[in-house]
Protein backbone atom coordinates (compact mmCIF):
# COMPACT_ATOMS: atom_id res chain seq x y z
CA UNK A 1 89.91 103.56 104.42
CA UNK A 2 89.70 104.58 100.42
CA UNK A 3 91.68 102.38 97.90
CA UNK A 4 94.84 104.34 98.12
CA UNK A 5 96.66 101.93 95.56
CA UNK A 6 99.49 104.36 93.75
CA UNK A 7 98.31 106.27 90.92
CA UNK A 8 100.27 107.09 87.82
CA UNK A 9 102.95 108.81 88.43
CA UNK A 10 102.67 112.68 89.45
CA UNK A 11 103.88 116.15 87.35
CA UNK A 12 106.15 115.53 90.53
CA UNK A 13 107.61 112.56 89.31
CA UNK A 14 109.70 114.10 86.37
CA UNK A 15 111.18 116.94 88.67
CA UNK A 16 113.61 114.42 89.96
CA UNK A 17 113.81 112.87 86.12
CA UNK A 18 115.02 116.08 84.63
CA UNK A 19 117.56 116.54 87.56
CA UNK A 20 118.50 113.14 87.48
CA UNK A 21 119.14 112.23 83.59
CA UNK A 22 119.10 116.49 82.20
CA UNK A 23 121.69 118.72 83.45
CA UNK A 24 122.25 117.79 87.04
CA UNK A 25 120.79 117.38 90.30
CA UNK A 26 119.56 120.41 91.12
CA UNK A 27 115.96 120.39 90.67
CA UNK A 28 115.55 117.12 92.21
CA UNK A 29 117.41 118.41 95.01
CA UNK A 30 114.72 121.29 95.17
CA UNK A 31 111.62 118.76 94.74
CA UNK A 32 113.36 116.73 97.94
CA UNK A 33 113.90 120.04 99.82
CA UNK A 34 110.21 121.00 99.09
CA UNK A 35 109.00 117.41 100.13
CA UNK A 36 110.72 118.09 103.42
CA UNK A 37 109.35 121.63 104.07
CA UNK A 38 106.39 120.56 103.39
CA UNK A 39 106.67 118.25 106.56
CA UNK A 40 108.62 119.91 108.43
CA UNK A 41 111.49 118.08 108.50
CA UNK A 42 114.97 119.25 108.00
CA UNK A 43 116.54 116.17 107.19
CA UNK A 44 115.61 112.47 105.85
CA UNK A 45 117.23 109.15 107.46
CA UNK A 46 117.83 106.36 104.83
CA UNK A 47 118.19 103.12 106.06
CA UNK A 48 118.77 100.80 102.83
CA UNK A 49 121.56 102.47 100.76
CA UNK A 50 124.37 100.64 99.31
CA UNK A 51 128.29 101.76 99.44
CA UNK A 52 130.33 98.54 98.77
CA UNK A 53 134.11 98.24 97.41
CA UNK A 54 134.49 99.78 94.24
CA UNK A 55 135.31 96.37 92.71
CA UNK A 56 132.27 94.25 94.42
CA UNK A 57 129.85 97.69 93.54
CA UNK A 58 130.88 97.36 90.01
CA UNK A 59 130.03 93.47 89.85
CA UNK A 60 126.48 94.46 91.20
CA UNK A 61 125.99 96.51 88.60
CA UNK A 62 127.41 94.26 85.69
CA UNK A 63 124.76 92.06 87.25
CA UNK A 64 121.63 94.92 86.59
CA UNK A 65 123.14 95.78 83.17
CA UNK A 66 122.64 92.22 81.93
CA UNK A 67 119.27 91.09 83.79
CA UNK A 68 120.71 88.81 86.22
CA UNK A 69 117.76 86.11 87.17
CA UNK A 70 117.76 87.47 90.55
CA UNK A 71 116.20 90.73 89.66
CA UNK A 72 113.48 89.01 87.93
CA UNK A 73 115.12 89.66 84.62
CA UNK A 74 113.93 92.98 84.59
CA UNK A 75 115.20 96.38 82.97
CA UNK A 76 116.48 98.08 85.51
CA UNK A 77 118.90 101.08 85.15
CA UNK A 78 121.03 102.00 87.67
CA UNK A 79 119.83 105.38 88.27
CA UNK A 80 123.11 106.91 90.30
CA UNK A 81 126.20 105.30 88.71
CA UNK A 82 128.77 107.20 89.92
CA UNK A 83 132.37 107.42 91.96
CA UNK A 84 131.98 106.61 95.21
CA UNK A 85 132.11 110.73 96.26
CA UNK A 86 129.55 111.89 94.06
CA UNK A 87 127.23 109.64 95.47
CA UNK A 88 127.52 111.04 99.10
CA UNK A 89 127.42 114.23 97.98
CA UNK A 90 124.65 113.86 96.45
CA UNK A 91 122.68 112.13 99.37
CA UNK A 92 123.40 115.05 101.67
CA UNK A 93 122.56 117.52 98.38
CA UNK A 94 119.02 115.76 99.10
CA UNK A 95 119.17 116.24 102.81
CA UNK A 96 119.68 112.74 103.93
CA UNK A 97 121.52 113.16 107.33
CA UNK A 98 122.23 109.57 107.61
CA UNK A 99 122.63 106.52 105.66
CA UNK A 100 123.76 103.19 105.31
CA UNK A 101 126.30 101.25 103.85
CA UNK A 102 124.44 97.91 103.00
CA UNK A 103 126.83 95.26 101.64
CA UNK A 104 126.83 91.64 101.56
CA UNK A 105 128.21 88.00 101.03
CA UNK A 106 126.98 85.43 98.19
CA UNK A 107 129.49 83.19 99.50
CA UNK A 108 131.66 82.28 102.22
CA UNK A 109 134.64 84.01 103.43
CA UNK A 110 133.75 87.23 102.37
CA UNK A 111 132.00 88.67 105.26
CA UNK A 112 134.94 89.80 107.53
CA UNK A 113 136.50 91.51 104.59
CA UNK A 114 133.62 93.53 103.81
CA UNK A 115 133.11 94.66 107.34
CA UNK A 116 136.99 95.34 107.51
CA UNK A 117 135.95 97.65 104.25
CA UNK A 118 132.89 99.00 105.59
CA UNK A 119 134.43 100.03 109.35
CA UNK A 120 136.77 101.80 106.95
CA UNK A 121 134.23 103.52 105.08
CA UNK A 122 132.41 104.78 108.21
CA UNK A 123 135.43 106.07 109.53
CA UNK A 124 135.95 108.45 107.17
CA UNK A 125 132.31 109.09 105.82
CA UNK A 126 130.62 109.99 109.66
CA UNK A 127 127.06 110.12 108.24
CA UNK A 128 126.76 106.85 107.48
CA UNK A 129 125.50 104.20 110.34
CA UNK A 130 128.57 101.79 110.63
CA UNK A 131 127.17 98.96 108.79
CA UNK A 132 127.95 95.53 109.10
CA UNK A 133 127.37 91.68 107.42
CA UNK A 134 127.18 88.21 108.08
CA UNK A 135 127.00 84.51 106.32
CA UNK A 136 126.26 81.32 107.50
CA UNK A 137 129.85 79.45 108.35
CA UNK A 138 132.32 78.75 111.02
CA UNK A 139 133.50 81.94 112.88
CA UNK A 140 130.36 84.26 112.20
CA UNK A 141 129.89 84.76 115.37
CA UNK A 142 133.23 86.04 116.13
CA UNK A 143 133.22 88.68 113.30
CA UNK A 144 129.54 89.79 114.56
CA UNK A 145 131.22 90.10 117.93
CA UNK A 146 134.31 92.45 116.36
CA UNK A 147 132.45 94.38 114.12
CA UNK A 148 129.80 95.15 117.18
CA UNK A 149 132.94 95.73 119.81
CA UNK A 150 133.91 98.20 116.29
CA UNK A 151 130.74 100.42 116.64
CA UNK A 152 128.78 98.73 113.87
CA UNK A 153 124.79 100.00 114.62
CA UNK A 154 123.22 97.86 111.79
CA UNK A 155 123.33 94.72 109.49
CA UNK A 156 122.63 93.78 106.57
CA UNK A 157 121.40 89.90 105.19
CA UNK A 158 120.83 88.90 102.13
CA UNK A 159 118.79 85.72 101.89
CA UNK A 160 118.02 85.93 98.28
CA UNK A 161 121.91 86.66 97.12
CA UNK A 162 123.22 84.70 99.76
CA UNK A 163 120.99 81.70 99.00
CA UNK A 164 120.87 80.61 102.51
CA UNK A 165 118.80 79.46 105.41
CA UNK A 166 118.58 82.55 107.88
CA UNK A 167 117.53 79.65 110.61
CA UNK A 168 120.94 77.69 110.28
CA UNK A 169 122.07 76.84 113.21
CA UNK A 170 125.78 78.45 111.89
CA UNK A 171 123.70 81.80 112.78
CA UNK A 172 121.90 80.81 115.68
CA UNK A 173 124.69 82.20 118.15
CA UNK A 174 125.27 85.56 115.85
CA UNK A 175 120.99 86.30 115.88
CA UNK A 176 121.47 85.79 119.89
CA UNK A 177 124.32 88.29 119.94
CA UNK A 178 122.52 90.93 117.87
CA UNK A 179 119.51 90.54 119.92
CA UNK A 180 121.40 90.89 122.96
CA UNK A 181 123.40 94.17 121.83
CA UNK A 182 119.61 95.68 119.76
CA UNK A 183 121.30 96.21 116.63
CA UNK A 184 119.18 96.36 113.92
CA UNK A 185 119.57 93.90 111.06
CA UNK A 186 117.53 95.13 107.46
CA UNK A 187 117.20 91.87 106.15
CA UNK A 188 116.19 91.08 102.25
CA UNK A 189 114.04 87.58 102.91
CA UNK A 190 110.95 88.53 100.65
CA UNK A 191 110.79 86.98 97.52
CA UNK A 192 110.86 89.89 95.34
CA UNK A 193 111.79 90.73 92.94
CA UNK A 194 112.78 86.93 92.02
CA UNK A 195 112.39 83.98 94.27
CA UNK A 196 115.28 82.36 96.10
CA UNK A 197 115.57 79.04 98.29
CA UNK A 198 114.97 80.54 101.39
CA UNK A 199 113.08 83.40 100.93
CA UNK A 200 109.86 83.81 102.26
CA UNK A 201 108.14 84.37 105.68
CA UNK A 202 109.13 80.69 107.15
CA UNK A 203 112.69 80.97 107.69
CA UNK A 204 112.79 84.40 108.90
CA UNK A 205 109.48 83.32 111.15
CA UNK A 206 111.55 80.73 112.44
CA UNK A 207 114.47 82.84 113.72
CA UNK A 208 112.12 85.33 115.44
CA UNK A 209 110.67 81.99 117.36
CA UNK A 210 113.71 81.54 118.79
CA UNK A 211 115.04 85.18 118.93
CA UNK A 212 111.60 87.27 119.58
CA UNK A 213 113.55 90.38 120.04
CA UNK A 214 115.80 90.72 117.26
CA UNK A 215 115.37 94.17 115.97
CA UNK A 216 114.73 93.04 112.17
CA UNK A 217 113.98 95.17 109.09
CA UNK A 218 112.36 93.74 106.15
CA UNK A 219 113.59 94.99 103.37
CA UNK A 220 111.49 96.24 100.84
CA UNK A 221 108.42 95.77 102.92
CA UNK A 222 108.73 91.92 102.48
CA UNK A 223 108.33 92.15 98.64
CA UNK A 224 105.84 90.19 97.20
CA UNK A 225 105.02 88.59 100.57
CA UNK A 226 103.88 92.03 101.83
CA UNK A 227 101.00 91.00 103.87
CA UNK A 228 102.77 88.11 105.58
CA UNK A 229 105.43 90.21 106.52
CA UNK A 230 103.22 92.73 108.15
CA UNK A 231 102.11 89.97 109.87
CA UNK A 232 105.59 89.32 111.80
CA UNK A 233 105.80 92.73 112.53
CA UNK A 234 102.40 92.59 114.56
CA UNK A 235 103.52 89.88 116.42
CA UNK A 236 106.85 90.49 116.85
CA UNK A 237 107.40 93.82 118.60
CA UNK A 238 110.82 94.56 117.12
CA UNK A 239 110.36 93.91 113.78
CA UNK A 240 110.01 96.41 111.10
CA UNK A 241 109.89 97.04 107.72
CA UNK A 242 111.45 99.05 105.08
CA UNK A 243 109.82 101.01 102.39
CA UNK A 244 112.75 99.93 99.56
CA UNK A 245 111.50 100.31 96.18
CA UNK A 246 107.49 99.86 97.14
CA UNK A 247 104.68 101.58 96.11
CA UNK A 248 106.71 103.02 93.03
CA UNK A 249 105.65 102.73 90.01
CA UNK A 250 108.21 100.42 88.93
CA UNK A 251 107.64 97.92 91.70
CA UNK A 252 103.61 98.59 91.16
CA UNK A 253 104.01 97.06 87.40
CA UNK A 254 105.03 92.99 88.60
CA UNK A 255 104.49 93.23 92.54
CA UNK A 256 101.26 95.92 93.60
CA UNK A 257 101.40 96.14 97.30
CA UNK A 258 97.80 95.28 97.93
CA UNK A 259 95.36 98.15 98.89
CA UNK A 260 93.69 96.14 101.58
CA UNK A 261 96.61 95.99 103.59
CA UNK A 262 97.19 99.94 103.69
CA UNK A 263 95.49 100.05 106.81
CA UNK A 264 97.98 97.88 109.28
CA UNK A 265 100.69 100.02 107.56
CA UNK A 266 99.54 102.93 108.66
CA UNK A 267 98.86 101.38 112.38
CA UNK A 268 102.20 99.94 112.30
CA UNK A 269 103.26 103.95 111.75
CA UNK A 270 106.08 104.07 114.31
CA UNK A 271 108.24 100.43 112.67
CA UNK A 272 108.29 101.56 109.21
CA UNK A 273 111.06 103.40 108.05
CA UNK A 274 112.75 105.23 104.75
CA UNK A 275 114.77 102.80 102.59
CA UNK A 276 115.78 103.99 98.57
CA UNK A 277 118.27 101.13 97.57
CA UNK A 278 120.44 104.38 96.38
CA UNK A 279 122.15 104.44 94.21
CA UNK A 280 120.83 101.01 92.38
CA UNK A 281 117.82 102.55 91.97
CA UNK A 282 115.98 102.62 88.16
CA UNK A 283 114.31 105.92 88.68
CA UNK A 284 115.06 109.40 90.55
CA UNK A 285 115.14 108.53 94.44
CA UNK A 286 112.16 111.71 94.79
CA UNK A 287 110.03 109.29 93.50
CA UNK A 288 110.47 107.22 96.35
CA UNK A 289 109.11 110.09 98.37
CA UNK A 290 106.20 110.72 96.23
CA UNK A 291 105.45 107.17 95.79
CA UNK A 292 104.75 107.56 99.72
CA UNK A 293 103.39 110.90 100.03
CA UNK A 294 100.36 109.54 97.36
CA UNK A 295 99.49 106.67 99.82
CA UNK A 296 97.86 109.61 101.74
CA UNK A 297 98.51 108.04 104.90
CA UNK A 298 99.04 111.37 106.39
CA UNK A 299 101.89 113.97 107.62
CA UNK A 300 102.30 112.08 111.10
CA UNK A 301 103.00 108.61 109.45
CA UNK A 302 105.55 110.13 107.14
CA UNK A 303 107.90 112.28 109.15
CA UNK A 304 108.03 109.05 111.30
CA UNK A 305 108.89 107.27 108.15
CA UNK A 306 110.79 109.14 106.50
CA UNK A 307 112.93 110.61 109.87
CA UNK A 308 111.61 110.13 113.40
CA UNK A 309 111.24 106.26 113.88
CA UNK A 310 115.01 105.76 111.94
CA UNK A 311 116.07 109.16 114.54
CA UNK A 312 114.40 106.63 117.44
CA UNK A 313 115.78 103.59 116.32
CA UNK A 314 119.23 104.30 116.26
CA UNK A 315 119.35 106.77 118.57
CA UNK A 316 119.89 110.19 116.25
């Protein structure tokens, strides 16, 4: 296989800029709608976008806006900042059929109110996949249990905010019940883009020994540990990974998925799957797209990506 390492970003790119920062959405609407034509899809499936509470949302922000040392103490814009509303709309004005509500703990006690909050929000907002969380402590495994007896169809973990061991045996009992029911779980356990305590490929390699068919999703295809991640995802049949934030030219400057490893991507076509990190995103989510249209994996690999293995997954 070529070197298909990103190249600079495309005329494409700055479609979605203009839309995004100029005088609306529109024209990066168009570039999405054009991306999916071109594939033949009619819709997209996002599997790593973030709805939170208003108040919690806000925080996460506050926390970009002043280069928090967990994002590497990077500039990074938030890209979509707006009321809760606008940002759906806006996700189906780019033909996203369904989404996610990723949320999570960085402490304990928090995780049953935010799936109380997020049962809410999938109530009333029925394109996004019921999403659910979890945190090492006593009772976990009860408020897995309720928010999977609630209809939730994915989790989210977040090793790196969470600063915790996803092997503690407080979780032990709630991996076993997610295996059991196959709900997914996109997990954020690379190291990118700043390292945390637990992140890395041991911990999470150490709950698929004991769980082998937990349906995990590595965020942001394991980020910088891309290669080791891919690695889990060969062995482990269930595992898959997300395309958050990689190959785009932001994520190219300080972590450059390696070109070597392009080729077990593209064999590992049917377990990767569209995430954005909408709406905390530092560029226009088209470039997303185009970051994986340039990879020139082919048409096949990305209508699986970017709908049909998501569609599969969760049963769309």
């Amino acid at each position: 296989m070529n070197d298909h390492r990103p190249a600079p970003a495309t005329a494409a790119t700055p479609v979605g800029s203009a839309g995004a920062h100029g005088s609306g959405h529109g024209a990066e609407a168009e570039a999405i709608r054009r991306f999916r034509e071109r594939l033949g899809l009619a819709a997209l499936i996002d599997v790593h976008t973030h709805f939170m509470p208003d108040r919690v949302l806000h925080k996460v922000w506050n926390y970009f806006d002043t280069n928090g040392p967990l994002i590497g103490d990077l500039e990074w814009p938030i890209t979509y900042r707006k009321e809760e509303a606008e940002r759906t709309a806006l996700l189906r004005s780019f033909g996203v059929r369904s989404f996610t509500s990723m949320l999570y703990p960085h402490k304990p006690g928090m995780a049953a109110w935010l799936n109380a909050w997020a049962a809410d929000f999938a109530g009333r907002t029925p394109d996004c996949l019921h999403t659910a969380t979890l945190f090492p402590e006593p009772g976990v495994e009860t408020y897995v249990r309720a928010a999977v007896e609630a209809g939730a169809r994915v989790f989210k973990a977040h090793v790196q905010v969470g600063a915790y061991d996803p092997a503690d045996e407080l979780l032990d009992g709630a991996w076993g019940l997610l295996a059991e029911a196959g709900i997914p779980v996109v997990i954020h356990c690379g190291s990118g883009p700043a390292p945390g305590k637990y992140t890395g490929p041991g911990p999470v390699g150490r709950v698929l020994a004991r769980h082998p068919g937990l349906r995990l999703v590595v965020a942001h295809m394991g980020m910088p540990e891309y290669e080791e991640f891919t690695g889990l995802a060969e062995r482990y049949p269930e595992v898959r990974l997300d395309t958050t934030m990689a190959f785009t030219d932001f994520t190219e400057r300080f972590m450059p998925f390696p070109p070597r490893a392009l080729p077990r991507i593209a064999a590992l076509g049917d377990r990767v799957l569209l995430g954005s990190d909408f709406p905390n995103i530092p560029y226009p989510y088209v470039h997303q797209l185009h970051a994986l249209e340039r990879l020139e994996l082919g048409d096949e690999w990305l209508r699986a990506v970017c709908h049909d293995n998501a569609a599969r997954l969760f049963g769309l």
